[in-house]
PDB file of N, CA and C in Angstrom:
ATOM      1  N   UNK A   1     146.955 151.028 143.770  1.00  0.00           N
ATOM      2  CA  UNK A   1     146.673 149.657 144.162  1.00  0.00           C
ATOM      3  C   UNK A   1     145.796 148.995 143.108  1.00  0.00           C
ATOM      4  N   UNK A   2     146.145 147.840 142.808  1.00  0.00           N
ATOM      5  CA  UNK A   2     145.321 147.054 141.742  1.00  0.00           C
ATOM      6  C   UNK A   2     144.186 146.221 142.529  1.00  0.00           C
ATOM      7  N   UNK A   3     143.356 146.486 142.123  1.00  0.00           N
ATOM      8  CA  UNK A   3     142.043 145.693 142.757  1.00  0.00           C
ATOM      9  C   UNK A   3     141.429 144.727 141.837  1.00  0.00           C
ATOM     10  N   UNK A   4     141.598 142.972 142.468  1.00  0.00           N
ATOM     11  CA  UNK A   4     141.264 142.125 141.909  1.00  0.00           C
ATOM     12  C   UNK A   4     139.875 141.256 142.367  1.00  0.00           C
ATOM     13  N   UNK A   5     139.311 142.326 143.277  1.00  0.00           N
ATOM     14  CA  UNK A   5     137.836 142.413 144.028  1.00  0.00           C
ATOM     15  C   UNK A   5     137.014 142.196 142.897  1.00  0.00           C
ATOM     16  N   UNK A   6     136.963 142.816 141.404  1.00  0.00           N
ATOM     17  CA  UNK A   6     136.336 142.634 140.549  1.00  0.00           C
ATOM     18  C   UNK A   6     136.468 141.230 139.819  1.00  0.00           C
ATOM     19  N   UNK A   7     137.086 140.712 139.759  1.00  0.00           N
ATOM     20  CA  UNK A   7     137.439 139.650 138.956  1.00  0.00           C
ATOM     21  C   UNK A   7     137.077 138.360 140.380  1.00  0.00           C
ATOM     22  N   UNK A   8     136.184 138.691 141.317  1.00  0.00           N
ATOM     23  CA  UNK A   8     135.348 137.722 141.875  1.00  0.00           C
ATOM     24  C   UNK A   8     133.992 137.734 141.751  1.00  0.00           C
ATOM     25  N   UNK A   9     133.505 138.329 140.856  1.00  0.00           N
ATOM     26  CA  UNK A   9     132.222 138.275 140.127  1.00  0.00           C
ATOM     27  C   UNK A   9     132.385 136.979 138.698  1.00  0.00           C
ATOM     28  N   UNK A  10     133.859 136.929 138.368  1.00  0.00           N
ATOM     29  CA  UNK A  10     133.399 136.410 137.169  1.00  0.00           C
ATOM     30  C   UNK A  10     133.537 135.069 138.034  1.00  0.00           C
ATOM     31  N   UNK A  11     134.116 134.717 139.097  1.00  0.00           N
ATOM     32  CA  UNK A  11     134.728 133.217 139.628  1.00  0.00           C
ATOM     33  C   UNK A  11     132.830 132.956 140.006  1.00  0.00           C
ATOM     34  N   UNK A  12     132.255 133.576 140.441  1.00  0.00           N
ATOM     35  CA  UNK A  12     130.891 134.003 140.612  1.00  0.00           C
ATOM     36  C   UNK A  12     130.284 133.303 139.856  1.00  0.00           C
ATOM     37  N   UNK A  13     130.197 133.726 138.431  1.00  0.00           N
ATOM     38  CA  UNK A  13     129.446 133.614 137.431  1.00  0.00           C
ATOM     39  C   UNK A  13     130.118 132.594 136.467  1.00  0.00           C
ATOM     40  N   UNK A  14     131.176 131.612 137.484  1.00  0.00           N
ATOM     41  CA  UNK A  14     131.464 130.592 136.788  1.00  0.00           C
ATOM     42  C   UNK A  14     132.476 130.634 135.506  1.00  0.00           C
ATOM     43  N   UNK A  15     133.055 131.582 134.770  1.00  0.00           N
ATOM     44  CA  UNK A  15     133.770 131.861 133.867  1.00  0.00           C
ATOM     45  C   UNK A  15     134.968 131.488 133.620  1.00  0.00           C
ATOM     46  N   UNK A  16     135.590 129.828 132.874  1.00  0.00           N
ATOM     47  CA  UNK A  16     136.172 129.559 133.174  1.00  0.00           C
ATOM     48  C   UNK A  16     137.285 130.195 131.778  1.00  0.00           C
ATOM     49  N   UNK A  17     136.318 130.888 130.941  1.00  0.00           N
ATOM     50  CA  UNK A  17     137.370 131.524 130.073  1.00  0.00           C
ATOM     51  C   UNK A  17     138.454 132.377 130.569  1.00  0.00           C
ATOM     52  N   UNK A  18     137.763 133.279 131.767  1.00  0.00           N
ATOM     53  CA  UNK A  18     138.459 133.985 132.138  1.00  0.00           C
ATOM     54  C   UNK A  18     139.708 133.698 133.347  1.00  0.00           C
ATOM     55  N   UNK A  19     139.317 132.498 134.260  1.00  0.00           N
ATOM     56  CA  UNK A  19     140.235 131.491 134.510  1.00  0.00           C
ATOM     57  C   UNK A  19     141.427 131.656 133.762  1.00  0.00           C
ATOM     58  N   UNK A  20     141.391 130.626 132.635  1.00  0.00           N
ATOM     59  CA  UNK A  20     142.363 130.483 132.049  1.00  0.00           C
ATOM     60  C   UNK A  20     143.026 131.571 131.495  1.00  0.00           C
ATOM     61  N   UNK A  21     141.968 132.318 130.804  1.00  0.00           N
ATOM     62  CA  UNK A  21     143.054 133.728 130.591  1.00  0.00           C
ATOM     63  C   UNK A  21     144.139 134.652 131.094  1.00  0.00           C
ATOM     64  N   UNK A  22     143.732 134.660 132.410  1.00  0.00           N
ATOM     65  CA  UNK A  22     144.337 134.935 134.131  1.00  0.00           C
ATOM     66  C   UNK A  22     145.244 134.258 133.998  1.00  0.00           C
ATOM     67  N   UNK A  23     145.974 132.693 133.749  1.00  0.00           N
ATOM     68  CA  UNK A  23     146.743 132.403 134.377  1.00  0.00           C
ATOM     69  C   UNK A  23     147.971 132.572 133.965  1.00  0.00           C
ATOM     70  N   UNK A  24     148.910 132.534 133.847  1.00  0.00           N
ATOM     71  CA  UNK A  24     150.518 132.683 134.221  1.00  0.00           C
ATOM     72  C   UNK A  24     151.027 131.227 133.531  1.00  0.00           C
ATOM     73  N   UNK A  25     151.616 131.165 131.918  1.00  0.00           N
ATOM     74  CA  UNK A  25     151.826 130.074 131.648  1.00  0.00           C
ATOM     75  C   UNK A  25     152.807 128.916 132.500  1.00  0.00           C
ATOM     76  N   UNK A  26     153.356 129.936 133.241  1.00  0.00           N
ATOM     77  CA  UNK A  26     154.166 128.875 134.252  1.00  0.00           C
ATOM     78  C   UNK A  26     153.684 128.640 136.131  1.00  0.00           C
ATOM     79  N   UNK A  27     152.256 128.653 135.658  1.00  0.00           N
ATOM     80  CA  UNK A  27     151.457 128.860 137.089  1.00  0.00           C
ATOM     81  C   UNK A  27     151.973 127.054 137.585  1.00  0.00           C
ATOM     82  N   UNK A  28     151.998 127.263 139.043  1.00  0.00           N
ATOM     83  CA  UNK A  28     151.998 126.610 140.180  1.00  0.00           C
ATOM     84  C   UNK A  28     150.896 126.767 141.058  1.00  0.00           C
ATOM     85  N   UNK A  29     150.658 125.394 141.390  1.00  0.00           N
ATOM     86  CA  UNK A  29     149.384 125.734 142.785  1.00  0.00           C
ATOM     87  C   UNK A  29     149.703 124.651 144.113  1.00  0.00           C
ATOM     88  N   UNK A  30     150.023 125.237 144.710  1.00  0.00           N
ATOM     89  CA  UNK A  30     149.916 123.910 146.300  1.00  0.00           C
ATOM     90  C   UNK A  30     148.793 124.310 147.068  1.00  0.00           C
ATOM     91  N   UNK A  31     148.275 123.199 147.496  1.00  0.00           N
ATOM     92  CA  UNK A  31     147.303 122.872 148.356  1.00  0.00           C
ATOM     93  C   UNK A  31     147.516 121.785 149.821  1.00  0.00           C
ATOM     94  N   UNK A  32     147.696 122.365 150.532  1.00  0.00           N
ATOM     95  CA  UNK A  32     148.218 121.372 151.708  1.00  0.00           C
ATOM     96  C   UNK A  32     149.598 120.804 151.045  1.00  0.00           C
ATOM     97  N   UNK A  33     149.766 119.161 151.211  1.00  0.00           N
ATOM     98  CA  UNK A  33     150.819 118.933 150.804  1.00  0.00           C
ATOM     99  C   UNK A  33     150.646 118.636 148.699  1.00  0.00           C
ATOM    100  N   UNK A  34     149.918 118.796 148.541  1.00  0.00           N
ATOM    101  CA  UNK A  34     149.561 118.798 147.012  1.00  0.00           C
ATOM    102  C   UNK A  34     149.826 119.929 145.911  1.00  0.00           C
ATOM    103  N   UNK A  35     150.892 119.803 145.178  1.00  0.00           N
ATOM    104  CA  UNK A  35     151.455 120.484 143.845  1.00  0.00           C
ATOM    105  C   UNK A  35     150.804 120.220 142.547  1.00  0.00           C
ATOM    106  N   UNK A  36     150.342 121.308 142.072  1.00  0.00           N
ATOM    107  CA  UNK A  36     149.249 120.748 140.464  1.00  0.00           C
ATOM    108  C   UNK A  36     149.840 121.918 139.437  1.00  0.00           C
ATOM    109  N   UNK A  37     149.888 121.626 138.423  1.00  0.00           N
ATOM    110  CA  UNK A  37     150.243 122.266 137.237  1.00  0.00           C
ATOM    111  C   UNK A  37     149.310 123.128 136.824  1.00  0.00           C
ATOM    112  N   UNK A  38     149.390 124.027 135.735  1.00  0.00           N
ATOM    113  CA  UNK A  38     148.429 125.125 135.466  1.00  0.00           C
ATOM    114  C   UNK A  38     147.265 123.989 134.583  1.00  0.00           C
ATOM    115  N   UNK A  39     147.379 123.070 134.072  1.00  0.00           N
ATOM    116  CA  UNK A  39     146.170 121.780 133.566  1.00  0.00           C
ATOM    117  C   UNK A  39     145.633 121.145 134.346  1.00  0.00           C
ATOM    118  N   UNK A  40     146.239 121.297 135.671  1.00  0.00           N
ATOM    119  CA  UNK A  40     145.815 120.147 136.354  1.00  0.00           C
ATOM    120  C   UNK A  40     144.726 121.234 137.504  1.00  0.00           C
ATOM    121  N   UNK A  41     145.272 122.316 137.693  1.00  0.00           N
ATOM    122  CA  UNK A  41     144.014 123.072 138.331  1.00  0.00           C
ATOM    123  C   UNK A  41     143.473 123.503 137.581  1.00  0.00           C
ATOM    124  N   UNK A  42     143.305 123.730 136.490  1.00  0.00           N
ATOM    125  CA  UNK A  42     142.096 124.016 135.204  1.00  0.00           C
ATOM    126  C   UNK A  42     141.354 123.447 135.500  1.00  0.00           C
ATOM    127  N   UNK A  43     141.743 121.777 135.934  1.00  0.00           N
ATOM    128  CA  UNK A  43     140.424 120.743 135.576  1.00  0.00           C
ATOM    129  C   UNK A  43     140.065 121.053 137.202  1.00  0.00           C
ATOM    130  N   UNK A  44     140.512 121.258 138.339  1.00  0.00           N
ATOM    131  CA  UNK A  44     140.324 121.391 139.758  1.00  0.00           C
ATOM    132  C   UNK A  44     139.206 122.392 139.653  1.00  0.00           C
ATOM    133  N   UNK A  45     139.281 123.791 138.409  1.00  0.00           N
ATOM    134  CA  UNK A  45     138.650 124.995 138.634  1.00  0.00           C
ATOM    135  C   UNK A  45     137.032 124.049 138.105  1.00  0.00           C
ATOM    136  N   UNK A  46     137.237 123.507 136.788  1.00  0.00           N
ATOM    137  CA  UNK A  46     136.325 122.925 136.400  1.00  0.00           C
ATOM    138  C   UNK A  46     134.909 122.286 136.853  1.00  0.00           C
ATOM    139  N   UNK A  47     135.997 121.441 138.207  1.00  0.00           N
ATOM    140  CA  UNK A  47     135.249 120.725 138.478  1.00  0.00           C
ATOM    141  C   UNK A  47     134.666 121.300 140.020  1.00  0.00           C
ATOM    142  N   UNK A  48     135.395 122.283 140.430  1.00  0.00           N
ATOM    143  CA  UNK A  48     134.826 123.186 141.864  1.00  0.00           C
ATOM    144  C   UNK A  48     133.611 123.688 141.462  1.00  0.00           C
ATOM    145  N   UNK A  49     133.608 124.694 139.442  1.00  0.00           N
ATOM    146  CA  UNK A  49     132.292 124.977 139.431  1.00  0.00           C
ATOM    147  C   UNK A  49     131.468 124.123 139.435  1.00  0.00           C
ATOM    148  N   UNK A  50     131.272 122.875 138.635  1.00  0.00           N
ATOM    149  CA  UNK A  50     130.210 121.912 138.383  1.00  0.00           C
ATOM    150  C   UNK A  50     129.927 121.658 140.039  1.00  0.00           C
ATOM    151  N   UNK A  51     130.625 122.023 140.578  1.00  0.00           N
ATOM    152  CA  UNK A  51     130.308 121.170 142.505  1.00  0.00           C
ATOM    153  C   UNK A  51     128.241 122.156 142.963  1.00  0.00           C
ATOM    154  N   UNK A  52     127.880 121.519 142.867  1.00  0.00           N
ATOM    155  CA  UNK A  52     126.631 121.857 143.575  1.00  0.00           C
ATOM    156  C   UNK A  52     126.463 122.690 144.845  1.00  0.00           C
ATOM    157  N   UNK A  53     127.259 121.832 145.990  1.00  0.00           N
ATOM    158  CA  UNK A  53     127.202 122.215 147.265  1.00  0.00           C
ATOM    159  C   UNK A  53     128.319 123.199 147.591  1.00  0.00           C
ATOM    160  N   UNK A  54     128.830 123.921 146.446  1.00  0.00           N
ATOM    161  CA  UNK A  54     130.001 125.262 146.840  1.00  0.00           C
ATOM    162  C   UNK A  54     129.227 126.352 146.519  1.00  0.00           C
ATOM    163  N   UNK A  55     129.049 127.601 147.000  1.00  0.00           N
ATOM    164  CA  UNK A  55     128.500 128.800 146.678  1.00  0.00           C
ATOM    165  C   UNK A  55     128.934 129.670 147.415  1.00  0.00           C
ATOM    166  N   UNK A  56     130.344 130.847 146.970  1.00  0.00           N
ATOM    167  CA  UNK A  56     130.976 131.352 147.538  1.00  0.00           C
ATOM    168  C   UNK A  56     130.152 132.385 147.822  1.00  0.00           C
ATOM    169  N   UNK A  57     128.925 132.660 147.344  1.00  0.00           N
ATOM    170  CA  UNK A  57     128.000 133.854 147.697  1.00  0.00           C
ATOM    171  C   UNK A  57     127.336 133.888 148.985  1.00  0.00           C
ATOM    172  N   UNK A  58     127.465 132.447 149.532  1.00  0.00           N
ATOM    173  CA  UNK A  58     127.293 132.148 150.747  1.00  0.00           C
ATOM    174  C   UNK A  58     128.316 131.444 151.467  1.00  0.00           C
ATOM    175  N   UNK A  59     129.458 131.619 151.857  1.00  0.00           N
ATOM    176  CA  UNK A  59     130.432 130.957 152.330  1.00  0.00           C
ATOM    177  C   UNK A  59     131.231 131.956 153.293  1.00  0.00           C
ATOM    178  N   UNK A  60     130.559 132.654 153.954  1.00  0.00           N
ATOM    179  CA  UNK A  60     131.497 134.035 154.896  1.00  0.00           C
ATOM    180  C   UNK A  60     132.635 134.269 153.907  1.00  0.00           C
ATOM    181  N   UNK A  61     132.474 134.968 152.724  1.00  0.00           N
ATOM    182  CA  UNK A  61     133.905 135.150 151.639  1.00  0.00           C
ATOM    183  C   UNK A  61     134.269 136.296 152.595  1.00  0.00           C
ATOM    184  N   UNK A  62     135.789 136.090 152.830  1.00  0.00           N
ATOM    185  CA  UNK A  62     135.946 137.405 153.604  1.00  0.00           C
ATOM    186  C   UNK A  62     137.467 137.967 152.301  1.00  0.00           C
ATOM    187  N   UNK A  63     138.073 139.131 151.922  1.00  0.00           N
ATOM    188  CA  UNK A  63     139.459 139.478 151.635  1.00  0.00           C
ATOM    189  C   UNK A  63     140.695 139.944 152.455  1.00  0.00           C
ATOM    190  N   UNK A  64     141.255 139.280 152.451  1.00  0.00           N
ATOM    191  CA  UNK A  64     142.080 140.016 153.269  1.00  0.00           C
ATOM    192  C   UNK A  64     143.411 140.719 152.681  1.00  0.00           C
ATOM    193  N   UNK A  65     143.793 141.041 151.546  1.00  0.00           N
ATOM    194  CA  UNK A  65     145.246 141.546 150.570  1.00  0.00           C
ATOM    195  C   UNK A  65     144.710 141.376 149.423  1.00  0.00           C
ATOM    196  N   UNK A  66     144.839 143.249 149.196  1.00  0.00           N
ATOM    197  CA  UNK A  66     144.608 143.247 147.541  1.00  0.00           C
ATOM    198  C   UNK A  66     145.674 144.271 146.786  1.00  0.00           C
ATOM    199  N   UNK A  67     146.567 143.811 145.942  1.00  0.00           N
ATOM    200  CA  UNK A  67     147.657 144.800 145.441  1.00  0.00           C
ATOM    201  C   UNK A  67     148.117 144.267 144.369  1.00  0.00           C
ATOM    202  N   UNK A  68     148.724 144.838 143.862  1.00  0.00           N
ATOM    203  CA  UNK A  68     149.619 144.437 142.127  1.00  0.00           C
ATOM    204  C   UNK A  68     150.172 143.281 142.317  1.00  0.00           C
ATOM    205  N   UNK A  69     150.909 142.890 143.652  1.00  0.00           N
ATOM    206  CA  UNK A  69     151.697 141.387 143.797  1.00  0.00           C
ATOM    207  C   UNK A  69     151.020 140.160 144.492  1.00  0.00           C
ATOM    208  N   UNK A  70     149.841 140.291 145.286  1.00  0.00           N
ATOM    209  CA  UNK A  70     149.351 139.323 146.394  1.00  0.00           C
ATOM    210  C   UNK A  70     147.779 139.625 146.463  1.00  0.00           C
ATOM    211  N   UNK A  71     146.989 138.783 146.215  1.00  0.00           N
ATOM    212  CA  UNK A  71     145.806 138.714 146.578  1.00  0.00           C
ATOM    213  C   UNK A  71     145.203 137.685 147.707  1.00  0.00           C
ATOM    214  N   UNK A  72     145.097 137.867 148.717  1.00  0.00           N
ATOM    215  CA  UNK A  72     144.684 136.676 149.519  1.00  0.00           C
ATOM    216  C   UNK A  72     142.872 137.052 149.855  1.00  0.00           C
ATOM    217  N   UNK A  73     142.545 135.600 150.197  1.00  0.00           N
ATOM    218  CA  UNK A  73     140.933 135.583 150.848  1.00  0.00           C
ATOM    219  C   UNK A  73     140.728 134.129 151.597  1.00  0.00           C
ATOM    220  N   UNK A  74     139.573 134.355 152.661  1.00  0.00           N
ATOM    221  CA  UNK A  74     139.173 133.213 152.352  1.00  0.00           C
ATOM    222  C   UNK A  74     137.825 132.907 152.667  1.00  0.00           C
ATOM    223  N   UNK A  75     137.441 131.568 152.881  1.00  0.00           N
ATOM    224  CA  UNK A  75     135.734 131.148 152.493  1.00  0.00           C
ATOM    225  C   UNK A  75     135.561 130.148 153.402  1.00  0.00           C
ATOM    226  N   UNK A  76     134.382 129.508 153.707  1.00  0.00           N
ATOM    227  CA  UNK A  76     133.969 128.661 154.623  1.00  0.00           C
ATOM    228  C   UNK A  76     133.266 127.228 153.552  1.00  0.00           C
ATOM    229  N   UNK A  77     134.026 126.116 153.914  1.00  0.00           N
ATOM    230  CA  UNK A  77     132.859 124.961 152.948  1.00  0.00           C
ATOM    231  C   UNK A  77     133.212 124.145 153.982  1.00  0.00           C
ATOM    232  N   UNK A  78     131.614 123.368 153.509  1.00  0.00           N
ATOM    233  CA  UNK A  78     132.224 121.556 154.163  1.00  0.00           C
ATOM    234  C   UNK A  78     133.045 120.919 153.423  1.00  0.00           C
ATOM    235  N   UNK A  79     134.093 120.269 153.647  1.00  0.00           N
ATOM    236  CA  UNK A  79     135.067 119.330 152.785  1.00  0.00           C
ATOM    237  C   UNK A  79     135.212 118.007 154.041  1.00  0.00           C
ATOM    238  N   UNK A  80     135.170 117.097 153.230  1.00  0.00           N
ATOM    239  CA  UNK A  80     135.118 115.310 153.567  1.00  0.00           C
ATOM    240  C   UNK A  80     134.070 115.594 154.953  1.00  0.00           C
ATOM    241  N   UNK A  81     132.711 115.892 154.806  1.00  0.00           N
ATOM    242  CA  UNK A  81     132.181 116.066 156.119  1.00  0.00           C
ATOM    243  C   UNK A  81     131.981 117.131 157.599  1.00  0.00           C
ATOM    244  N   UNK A  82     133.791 117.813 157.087  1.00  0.00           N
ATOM    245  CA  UNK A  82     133.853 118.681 157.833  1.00  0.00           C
ATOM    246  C   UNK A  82     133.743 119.977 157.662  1.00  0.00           C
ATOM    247  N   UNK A  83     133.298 121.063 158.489  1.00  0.00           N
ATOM    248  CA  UNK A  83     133.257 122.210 157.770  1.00  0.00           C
ATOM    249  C   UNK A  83     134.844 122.862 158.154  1.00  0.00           C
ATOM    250  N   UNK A  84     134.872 123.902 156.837  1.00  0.00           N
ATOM    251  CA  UNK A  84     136.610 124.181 156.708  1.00  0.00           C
ATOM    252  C   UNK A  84     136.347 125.831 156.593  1.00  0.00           C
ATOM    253  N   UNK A  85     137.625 126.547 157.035  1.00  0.00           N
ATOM    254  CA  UNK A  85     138.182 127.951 156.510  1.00  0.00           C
ATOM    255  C   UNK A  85     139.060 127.330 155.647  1.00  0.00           C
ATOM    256  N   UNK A  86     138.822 127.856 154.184  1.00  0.00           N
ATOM    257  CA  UNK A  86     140.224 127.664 153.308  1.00  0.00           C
ATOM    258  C   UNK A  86     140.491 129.243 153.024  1.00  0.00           C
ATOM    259  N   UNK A  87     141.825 129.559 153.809  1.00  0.00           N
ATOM    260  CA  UNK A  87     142.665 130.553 153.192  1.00  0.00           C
ATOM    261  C   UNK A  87     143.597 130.455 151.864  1.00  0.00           C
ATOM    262  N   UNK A  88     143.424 131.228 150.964  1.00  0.00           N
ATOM    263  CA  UNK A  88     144.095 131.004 149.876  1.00  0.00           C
ATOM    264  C   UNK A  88     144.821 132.208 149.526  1.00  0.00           C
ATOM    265  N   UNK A  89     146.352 132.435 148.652  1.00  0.00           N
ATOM    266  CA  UNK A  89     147.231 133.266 148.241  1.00  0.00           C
ATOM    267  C   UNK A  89     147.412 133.166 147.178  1.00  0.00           C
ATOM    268  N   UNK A  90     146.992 133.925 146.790  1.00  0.00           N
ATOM    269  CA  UNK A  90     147.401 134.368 145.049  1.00  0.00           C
ATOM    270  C   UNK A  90     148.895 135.149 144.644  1.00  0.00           C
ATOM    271  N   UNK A  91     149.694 134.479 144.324  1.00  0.00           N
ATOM    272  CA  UNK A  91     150.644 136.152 143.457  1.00  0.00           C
ATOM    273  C   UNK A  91     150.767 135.849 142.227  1.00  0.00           C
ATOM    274  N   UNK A  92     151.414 137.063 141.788  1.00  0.00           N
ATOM    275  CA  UNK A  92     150.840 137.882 140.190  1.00  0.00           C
ATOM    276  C   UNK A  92     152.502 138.047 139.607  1.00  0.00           C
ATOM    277  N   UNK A  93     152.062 137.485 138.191  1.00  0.00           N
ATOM    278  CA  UNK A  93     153.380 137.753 137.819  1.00  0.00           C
ATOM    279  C   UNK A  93     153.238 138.105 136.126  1.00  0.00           C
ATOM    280  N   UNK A  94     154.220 140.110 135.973  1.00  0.00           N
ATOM    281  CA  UNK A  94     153.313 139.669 134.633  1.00  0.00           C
ATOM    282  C   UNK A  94     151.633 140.099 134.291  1.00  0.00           C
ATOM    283  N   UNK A  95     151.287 140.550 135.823  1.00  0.00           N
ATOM    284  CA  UNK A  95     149.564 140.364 135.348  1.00  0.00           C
ATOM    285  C   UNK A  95     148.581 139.678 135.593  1.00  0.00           C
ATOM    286  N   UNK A  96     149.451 138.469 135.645  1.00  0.00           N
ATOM    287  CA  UNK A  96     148.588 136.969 135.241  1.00  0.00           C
ATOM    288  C   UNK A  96     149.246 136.134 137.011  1.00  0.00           C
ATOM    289  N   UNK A  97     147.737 135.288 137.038  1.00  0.00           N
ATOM    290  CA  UNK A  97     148.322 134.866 138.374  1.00  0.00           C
ATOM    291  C   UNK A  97     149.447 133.977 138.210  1.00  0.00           C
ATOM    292  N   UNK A  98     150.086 133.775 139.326  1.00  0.00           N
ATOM    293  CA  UNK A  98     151.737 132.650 138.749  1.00  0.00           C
ATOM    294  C   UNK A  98     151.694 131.625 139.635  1.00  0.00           C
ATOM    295  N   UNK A  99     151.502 131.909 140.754  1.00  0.00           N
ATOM    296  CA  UNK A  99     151.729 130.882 141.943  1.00  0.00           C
ATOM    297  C   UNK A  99     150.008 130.941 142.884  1.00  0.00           C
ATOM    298  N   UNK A 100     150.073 130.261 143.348  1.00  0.00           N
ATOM    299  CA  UNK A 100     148.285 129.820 144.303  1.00  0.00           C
ATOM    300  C   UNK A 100     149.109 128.895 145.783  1.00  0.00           C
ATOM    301  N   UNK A 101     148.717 129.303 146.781  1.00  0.00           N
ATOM    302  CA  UNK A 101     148.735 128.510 147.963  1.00  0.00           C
ATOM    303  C   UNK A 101     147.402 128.659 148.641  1.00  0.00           C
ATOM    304  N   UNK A 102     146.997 127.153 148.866  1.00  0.00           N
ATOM    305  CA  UNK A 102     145.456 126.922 149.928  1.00  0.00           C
ATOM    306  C   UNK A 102     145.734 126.458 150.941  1.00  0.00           C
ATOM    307  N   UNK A 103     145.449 126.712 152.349  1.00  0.00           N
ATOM    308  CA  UNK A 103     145.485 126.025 153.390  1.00  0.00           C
ATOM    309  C   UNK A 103     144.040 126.228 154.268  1.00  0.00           C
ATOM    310  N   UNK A 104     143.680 124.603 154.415  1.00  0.00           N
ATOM    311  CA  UNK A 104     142.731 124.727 155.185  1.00  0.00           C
ATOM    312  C   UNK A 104     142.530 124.684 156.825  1.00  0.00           C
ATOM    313  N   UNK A 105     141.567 125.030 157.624  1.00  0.00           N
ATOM    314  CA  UNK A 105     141.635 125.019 159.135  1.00  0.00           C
ATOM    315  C   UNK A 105     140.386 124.257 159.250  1.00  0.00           C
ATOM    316  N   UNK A 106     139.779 123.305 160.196  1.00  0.00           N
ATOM    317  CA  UNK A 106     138.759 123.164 160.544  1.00  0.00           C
ATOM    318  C   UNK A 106     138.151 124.162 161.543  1.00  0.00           C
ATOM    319  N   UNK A 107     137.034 124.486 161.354  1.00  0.00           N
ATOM    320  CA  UNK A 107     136.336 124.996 162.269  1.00  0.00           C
ATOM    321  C   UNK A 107     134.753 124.680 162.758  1.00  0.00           C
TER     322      UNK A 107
END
């Protein structure tokens, strides 16, 4: 089993070299009803770190799937006021992540 448990220290420590290195030149990401290109969540990753009020070190990070094809987790933030579970899916293609799905729940 490939464990990508480690490579949430660097999302941690802000590393957006390693971001990009990770990704899958033909990466896809949806978010609710929203489709972004591998540039266009670069600048999404960018600008999540610069965010002040995100700190996944405190956000109930829970994992739930870790293997060579699928990584899923998810985290607790406020978004527009409300506080959210965003579950997110990673798969791997290649190595490198390829595809990203986020869906959020209020809670």
């Amino acid at each position: 089993m490939v464990n990508h448990v480690f490579a949430l220290e660097k999302l941690l420590n802000k590393d957006m070299g390693y971001v990009e290195d990770s990704m899958h030149e033909d990466f896809l990401s949806v978010q609710e009803y929203e489709m972004v290109s591998r540039d266009e969540f670069l600048q999404q990753m960018k600008d999540w770190f610069e965010d002040p009020t995100l700190d996944l070190r405190n956000a109930n990070l829970r994992f739930l799937t870790d293997n060579e094809d699928i990584h899923t987790f998810q985290y607790e933030r406020v978004k527009d006021g409300q506080r959210v579970r965003q579950t997110n899916v990673t798969f791997f293609k290649d190595g490198k992540i390829y595809r990203h799905m986020g869906h959020d729940v209020s809670i």
